[in-house]
N, C-alpha and C. Protein backbone atom coordinates (compact mmCIF):
# COMPACT_ATOMS: atom_id res chain seq x y z
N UNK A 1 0.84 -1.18 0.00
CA UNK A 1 0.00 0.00 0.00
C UNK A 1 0.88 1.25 0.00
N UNK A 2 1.03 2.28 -0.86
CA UNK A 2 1.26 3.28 -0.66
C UNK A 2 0.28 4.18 -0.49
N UNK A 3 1.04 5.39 -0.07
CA UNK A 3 0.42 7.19 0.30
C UNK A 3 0.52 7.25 -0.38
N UNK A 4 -0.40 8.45 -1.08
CA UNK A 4 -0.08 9.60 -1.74
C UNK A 4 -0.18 10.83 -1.33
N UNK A 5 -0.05 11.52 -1.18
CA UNK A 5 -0.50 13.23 -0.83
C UNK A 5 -1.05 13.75 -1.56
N UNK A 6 -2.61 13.78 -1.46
CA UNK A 6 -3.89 14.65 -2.23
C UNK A 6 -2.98 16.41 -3.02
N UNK A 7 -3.58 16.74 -3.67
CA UNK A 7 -3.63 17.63 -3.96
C UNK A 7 -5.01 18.14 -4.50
N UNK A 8 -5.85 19.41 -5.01
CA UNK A 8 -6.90 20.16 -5.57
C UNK A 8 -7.84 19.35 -5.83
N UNK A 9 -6.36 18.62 -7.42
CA UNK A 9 -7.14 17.52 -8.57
C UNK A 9 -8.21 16.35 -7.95
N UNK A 10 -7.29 16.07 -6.95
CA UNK A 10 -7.96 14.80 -6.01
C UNK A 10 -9.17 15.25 -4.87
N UNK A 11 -9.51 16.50 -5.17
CA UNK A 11 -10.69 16.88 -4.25
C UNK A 11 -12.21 15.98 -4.52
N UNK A 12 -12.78 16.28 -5.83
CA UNK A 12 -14.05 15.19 -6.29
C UNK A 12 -13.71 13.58 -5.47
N UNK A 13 -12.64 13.37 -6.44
CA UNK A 13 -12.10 11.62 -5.80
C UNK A 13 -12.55 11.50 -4.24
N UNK A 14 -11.52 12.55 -3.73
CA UNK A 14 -11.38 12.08 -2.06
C UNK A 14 -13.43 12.33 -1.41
N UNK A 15 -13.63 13.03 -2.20
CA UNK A 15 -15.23 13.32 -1.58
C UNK A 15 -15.86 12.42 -1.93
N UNK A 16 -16.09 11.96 -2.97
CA UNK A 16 -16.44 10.42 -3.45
C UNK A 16 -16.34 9.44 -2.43
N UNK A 17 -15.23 8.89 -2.09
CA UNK A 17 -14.68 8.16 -1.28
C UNK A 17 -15.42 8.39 0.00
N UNK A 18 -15.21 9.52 0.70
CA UNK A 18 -15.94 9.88 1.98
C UNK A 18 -16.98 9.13 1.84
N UNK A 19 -18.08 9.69 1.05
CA UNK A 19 -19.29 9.58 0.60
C UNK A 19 -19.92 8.39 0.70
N UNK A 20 -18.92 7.29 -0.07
CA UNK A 20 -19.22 6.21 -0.06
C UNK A 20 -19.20 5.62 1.72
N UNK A 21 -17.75 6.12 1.85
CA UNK A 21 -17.95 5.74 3.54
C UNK A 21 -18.86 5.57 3.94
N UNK A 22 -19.52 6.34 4.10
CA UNK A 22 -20.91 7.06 4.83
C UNK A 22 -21.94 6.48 4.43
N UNK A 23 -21.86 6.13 3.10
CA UNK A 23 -23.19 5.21 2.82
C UNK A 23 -23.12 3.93 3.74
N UNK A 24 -21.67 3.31 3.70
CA UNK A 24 -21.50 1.97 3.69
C UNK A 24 -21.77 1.98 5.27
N UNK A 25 -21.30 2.95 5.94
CA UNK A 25 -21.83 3.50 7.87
C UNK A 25 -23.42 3.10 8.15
N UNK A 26 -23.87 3.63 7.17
CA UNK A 26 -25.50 3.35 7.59
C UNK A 26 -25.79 2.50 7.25
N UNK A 27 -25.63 1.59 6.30
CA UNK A 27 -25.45 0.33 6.04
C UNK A 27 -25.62 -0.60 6.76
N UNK A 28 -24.62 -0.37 7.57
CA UNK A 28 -24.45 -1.24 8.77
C UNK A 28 -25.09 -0.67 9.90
N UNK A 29 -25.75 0.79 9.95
CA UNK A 29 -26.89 0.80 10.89
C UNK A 29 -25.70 1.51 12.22
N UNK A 30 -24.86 2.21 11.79
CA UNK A 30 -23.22 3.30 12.30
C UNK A 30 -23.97 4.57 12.02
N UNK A 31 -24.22 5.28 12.56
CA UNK A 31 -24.47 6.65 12.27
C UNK A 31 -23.43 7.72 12.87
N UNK A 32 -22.60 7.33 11.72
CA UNK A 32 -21.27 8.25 11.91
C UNK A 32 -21.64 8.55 10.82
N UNK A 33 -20.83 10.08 10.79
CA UNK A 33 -20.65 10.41 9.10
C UNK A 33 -22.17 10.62 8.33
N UNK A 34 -23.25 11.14 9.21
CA UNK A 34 -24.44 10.97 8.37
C UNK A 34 -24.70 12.38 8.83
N UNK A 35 -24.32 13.47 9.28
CA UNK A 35 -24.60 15.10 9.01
C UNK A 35 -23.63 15.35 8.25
N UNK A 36 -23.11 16.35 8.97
CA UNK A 36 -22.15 17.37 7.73
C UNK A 36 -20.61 17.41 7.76
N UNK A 37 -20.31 16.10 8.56
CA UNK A 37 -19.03 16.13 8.67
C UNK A 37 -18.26 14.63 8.24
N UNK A 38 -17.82 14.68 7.17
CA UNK A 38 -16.78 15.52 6.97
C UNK A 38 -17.06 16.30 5.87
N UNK A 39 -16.90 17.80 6.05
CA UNK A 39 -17.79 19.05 5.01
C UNK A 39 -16.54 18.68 3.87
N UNK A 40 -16.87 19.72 2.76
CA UNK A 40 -15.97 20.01 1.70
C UNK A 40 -14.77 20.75 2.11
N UNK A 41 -15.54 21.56 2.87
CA UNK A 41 -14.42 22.21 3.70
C UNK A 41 -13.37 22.20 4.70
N UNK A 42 -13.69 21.04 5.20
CA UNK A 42 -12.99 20.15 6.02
C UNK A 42 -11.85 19.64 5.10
N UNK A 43 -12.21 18.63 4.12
CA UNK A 43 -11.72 18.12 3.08
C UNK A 43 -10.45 19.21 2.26
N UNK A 44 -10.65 20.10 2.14
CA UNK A 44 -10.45 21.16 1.41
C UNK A 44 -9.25 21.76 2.01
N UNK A 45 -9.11 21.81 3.69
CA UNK A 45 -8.47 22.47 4.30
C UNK A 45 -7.31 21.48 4.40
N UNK A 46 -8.06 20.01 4.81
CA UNK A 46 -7.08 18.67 4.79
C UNK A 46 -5.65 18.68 3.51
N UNK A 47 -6.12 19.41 2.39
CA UNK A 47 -5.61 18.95 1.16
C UNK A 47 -5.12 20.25 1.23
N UNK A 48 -5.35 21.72 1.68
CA UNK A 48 -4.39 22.58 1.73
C UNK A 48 -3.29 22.79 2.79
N UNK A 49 -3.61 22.00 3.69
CA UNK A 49 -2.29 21.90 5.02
C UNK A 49 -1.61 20.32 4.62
N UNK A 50 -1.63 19.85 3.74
CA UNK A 50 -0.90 18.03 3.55
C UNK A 50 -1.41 17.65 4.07
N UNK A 51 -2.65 17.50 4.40
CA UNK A 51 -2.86 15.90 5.64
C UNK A 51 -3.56 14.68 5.15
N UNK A 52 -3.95 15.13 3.56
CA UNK A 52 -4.89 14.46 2.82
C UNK A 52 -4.15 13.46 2.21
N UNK A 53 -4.40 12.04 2.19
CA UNK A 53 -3.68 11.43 1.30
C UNK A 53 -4.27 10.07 1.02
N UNK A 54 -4.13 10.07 -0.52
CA UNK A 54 -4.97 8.56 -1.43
C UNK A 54 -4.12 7.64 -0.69
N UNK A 55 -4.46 6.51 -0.80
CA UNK A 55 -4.33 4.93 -0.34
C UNK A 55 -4.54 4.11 -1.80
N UNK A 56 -3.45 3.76 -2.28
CA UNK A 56 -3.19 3.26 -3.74
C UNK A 56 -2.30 1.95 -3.65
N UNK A 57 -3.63 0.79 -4.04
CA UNK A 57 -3.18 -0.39 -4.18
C UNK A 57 -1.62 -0.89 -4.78
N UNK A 58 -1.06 -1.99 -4.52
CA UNK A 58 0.00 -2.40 -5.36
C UNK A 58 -0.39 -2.55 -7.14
N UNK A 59 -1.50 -2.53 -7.28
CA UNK A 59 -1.87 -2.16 -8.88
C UNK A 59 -2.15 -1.29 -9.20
N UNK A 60 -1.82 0.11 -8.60
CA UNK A 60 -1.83 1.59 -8.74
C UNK A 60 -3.59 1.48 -8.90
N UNK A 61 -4.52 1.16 -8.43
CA UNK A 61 -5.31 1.47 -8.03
C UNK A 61 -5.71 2.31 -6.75
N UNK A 62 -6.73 3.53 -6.58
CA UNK A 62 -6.65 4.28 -5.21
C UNK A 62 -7.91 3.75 -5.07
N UNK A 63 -8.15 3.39 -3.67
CA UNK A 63 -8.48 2.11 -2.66
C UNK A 63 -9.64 3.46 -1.71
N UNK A 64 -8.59 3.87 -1.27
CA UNK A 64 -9.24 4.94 -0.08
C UNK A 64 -8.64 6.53 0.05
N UNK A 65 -9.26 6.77 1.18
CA UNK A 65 -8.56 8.35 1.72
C UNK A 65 -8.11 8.28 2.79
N UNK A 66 -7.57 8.75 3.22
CA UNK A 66 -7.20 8.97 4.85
C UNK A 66 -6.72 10.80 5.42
N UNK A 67 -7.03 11.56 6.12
CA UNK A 67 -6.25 12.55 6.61
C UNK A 67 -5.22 12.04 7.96
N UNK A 68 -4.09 12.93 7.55
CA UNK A 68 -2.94 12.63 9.06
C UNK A 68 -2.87 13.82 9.58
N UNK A 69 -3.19 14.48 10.41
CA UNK A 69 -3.14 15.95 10.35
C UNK A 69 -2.39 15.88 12.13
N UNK A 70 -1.82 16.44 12.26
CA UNK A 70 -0.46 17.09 12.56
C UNK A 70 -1.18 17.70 14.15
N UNK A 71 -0.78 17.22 15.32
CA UNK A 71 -1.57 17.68 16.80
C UNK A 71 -0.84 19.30 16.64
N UNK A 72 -1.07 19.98 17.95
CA UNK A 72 -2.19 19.33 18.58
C UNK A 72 -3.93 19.39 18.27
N UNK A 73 -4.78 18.87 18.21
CA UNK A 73 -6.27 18.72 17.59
C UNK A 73 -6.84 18.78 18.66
N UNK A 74 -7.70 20.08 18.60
CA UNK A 74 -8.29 20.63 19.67
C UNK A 74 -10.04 20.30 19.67
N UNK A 75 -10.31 18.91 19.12
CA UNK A 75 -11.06 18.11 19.45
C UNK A 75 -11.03 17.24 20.88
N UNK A 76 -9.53 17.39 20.69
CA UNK A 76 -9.26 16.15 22.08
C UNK A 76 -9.24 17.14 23.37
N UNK A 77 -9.42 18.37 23.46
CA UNK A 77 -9.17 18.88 24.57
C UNK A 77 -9.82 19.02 25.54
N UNK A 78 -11.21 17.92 25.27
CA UNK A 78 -12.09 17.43 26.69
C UNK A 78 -12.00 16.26 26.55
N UNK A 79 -11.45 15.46 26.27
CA UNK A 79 -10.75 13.59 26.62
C UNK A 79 -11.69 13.50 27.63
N UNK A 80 -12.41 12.41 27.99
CA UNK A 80 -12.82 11.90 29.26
C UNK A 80 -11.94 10.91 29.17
N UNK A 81 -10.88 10.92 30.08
CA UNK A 81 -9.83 9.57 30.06
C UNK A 81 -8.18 10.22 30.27
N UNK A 82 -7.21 9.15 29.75
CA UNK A 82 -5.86 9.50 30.06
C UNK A 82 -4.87 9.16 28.44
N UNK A 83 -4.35 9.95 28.46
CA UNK A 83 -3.18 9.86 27.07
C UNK A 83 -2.51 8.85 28.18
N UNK A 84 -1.51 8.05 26.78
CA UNK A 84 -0.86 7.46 26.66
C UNK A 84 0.57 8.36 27.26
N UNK A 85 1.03 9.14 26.73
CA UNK A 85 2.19 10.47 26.39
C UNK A 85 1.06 11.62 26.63
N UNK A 86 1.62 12.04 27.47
CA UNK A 86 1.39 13.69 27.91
C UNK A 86 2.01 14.29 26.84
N UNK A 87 1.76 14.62 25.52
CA UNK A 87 2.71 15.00 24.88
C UNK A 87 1.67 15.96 23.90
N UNK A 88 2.26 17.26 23.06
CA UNK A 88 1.64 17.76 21.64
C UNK A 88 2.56 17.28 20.49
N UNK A 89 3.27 16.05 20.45
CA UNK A 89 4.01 15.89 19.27
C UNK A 89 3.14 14.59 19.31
N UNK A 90 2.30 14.63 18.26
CA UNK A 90 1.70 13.44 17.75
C UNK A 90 0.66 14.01 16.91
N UNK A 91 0.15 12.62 16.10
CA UNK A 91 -0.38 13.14 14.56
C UNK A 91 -1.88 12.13 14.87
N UNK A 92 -2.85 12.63 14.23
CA UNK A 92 -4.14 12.29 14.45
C UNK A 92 -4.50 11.45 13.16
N UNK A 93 -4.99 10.40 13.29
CA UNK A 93 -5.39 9.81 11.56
C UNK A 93 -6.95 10.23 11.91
N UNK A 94 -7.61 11.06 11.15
CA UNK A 94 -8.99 11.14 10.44
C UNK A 94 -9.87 10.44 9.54
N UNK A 95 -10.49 10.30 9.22
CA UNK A 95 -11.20 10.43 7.78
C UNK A 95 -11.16 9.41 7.24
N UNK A 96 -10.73 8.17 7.71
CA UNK A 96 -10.44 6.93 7.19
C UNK A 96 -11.70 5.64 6.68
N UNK A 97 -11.29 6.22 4.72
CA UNK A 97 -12.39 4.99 4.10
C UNK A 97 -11.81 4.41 3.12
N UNK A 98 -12.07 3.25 3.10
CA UNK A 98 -11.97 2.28 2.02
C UNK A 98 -13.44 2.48 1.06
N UNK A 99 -13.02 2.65 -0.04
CA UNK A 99 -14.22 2.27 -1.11
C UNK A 99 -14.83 1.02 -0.95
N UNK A 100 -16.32 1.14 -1.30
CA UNK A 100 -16.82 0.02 -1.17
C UNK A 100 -16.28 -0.60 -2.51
N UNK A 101 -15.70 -0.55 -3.73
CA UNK A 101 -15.53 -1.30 -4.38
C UNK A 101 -14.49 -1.91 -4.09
N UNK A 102 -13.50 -1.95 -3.26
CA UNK A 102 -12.19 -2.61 -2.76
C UNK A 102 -12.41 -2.82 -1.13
N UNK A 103 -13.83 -2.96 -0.78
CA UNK A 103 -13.73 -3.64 0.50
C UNK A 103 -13.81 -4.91 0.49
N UNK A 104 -13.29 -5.69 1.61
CA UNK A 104 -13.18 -7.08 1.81
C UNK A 104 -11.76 -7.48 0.86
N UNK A 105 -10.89 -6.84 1.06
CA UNK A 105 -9.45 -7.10 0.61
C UNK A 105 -8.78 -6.81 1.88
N UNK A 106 -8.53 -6.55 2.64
CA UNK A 106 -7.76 -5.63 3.98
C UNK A 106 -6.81 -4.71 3.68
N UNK A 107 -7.78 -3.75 2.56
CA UNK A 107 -7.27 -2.60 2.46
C UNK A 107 -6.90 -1.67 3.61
N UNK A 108 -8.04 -1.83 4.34
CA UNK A 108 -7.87 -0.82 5.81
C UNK A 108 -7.13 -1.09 6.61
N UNK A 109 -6.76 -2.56 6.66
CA UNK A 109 -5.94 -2.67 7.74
C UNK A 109 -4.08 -2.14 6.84
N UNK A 110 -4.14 -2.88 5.56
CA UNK A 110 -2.91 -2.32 4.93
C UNK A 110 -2.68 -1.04 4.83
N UNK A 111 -3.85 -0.07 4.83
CA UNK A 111 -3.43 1.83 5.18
C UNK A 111 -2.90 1.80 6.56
N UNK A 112 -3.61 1.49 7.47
CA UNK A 112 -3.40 2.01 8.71
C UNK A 112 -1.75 1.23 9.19
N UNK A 113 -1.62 -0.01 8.48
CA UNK A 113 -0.06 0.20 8.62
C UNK A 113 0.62 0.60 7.93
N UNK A 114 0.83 1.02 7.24
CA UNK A 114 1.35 1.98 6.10
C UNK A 114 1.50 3.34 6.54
N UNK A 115 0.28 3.80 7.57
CA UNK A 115 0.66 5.09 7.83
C UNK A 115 1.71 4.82 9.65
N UNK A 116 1.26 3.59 10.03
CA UNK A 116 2.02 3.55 11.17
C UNK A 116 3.41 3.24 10.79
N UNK A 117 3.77 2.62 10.20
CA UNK A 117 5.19 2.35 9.60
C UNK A 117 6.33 4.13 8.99
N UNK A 118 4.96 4.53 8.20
CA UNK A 118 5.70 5.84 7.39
C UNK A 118 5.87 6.66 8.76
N UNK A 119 5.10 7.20 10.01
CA UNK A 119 5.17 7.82 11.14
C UNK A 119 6.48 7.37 11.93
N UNK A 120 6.27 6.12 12.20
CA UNK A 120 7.51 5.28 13.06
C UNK A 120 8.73 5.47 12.21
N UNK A 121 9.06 5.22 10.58
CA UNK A 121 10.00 5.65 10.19
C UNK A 121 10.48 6.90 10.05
N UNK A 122 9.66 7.69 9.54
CA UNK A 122 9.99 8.51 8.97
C UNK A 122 9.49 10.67 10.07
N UNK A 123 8.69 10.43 11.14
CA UNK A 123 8.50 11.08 11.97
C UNK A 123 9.24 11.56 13.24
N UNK A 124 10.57 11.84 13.48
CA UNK A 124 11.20 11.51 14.64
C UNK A 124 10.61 13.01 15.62
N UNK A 125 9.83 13.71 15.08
CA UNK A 125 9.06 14.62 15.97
C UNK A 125 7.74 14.04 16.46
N UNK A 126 7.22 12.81 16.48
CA UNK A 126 6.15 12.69 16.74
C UNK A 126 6.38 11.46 18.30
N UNK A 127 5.41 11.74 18.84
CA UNK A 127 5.64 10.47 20.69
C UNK A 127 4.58 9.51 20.22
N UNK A 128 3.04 9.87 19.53
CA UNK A 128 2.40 8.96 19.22
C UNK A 128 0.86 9.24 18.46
N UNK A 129 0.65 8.58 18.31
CA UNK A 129 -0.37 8.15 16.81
C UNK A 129 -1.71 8.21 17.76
N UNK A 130 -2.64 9.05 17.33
CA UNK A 130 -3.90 8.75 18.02
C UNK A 130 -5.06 8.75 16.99
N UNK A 131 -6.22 8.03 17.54
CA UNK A 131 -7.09 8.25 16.40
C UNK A 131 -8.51 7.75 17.46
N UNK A 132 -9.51 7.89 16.58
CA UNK A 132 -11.15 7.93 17.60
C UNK A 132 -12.15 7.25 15.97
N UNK A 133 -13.01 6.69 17.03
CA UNK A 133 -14.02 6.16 15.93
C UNK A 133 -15.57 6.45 16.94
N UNK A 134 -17.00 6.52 16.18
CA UNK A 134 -17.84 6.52 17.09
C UNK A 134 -18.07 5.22 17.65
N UNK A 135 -19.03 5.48 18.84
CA UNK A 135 -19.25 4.24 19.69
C UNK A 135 -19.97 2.80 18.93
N UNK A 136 -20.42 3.10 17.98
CA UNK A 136 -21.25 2.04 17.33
C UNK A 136 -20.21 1.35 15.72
N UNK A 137 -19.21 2.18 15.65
CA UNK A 137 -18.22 1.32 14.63
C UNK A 137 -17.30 0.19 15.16
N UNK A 138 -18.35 -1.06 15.32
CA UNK A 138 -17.29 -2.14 15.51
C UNK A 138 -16.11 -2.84 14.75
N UNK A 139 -16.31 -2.10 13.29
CA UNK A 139 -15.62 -2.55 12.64
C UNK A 139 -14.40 -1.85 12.64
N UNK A 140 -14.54 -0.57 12.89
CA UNK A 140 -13.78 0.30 12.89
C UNK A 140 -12.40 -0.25 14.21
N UNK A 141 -13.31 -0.15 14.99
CA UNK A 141 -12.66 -0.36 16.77
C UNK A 141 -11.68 -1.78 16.50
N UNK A 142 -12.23 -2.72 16.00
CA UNK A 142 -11.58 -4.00 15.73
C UNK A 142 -10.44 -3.91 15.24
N UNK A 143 -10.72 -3.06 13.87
CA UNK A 143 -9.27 -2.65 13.12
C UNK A 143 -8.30 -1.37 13.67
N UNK A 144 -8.97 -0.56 14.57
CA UNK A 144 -7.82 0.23 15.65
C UNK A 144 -6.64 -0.93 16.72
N UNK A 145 -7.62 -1.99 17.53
CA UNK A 145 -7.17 -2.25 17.98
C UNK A 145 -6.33 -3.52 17.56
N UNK A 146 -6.81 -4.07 16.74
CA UNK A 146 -5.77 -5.04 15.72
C UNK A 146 -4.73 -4.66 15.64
N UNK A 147 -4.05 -3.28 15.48
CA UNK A 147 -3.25 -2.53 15.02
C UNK A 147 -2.63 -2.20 16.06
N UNK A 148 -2.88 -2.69 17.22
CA UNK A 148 -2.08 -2.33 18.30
C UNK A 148 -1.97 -0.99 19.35
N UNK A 149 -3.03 -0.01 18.97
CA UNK A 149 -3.98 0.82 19.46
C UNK A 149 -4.27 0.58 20.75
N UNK A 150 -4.46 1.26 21.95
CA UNK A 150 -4.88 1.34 23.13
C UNK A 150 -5.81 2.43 23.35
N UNK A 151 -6.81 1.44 24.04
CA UNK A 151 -8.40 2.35 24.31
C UNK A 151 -7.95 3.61 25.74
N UNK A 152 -8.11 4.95 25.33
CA UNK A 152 -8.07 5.67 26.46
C UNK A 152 -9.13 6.55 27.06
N UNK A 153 -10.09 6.67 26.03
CA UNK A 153 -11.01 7.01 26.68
C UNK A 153 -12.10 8.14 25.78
N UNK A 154 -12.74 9.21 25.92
CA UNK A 154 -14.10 8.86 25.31
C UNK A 154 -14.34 10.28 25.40
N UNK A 155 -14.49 10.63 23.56
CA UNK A 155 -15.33 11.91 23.26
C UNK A 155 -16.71 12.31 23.55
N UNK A 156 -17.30 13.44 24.31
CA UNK A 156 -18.74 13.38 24.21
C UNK A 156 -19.40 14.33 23.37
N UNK A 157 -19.59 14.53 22.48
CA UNK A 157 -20.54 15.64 21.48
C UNK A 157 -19.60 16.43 20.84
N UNK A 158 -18.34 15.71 20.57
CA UNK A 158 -16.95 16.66 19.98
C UNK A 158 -17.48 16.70 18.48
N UNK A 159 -18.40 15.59 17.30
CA UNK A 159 -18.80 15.72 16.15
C UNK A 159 -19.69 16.09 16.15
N UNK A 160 -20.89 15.36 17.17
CA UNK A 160 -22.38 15.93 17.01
C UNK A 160 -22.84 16.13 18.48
N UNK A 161 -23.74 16.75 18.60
CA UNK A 161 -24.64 16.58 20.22
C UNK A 161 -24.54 15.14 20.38
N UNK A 162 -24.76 14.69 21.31
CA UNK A 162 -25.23 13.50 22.13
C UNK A 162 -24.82 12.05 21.10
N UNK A 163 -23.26 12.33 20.93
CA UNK A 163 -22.64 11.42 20.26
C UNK A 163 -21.30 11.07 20.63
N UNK A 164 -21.08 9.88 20.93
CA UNK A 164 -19.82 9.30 21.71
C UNK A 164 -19.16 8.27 20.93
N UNK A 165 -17.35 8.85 20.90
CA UNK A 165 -16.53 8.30 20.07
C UNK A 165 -15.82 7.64 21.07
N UNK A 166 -15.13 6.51 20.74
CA UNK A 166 -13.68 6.11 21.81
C UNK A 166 -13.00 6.41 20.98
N UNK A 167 -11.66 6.25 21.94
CA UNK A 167 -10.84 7.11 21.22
C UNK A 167 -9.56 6.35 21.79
N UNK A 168 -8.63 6.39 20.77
CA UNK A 168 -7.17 5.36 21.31
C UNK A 168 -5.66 6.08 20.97
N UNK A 169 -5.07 5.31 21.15
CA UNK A 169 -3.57 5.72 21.13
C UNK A 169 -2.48 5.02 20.80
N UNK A 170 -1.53 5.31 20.24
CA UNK A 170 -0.23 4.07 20.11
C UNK A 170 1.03 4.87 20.12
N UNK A 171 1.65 4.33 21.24
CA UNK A 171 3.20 5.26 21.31
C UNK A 171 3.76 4.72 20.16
N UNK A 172 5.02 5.67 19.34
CA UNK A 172 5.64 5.48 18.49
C UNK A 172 7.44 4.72 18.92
């Protein structure tokens, strides 16, 4: 699996992708991702600060999206719970979808090491990797913690009112 780093061109694509996310969320009866987030503008800002980046199969096919965006993320600054690292050097993964036309390959799990590998190599400013899913993505949570992720504890209404994410961590 490689990164790529979005640019403009890749704005439609990467919204696509979201999109599909979101279908495939309710799908499964996840009501994440079913208001307005993640906006265009969200998206938009992702791809003008680097944080945006395709997920492109070993057959140069692009698979998914992901944002890495760079702490500190002042989402987390009511944590109910405890960091791993007391630290602001660490990078947040966002936004993370596999197309439904390349699901059931372990695409997702091959991004999310791909971006843990490129961080661990190639990051020597960062202490550790955090990321959050809502309370009802089991699929999601499975593949955080597969990955070696530690549960710390729990967003309350940081995306929507009366909506609760866990939220994890992995020292680098």
């Amino acid at each position: 699996m490689q990164l790529r780093r979005a640019t403009m061109a890749d704005f439609d694509r990467i919204i696509a992708i979201l999109k599909d996310g979101a279908n495939q969320l309710a799908e499964r009866g996840v009501d994440q991702w079913q208001g307005d987030y993640p906006s265009k503008e969200q998206i938009k800002e992702d791809i003008e600060n680097g944080w945006a980046f395709l997920a492109v199969s070993e057959d140069q096919e692009t698979v998914g999206a992901i944002a890495i965006v760079d702490g500190p993320d002042h989402v987390y600054d009511h944590l109910d719970g405890k960091w791993l690292a007391d630290t602001n050097k660490y990078v947040v993964i966002h936004r993370l979808a596999i197309h439904s036309q390349h699901s059931g390959k372990g695409y997702a799990t091959k991004l999310l090491q791909a971006v843990i590998n490129d961080i661990k190599n190639n990051r020597d400013d960062i202490d550790s990797i955090r990321i959050d899913t809502h309370e009802d993505n089991k699929a999601m949570q499975h593949l955080i913690a597969k990955m070696g992720f530690s549960k710390v504890g729990y967003l309350h209404g940081a995306y929507r009112p009366n909506e609760t994410s866990y939220v994890y961590e992995l020292l680098k």
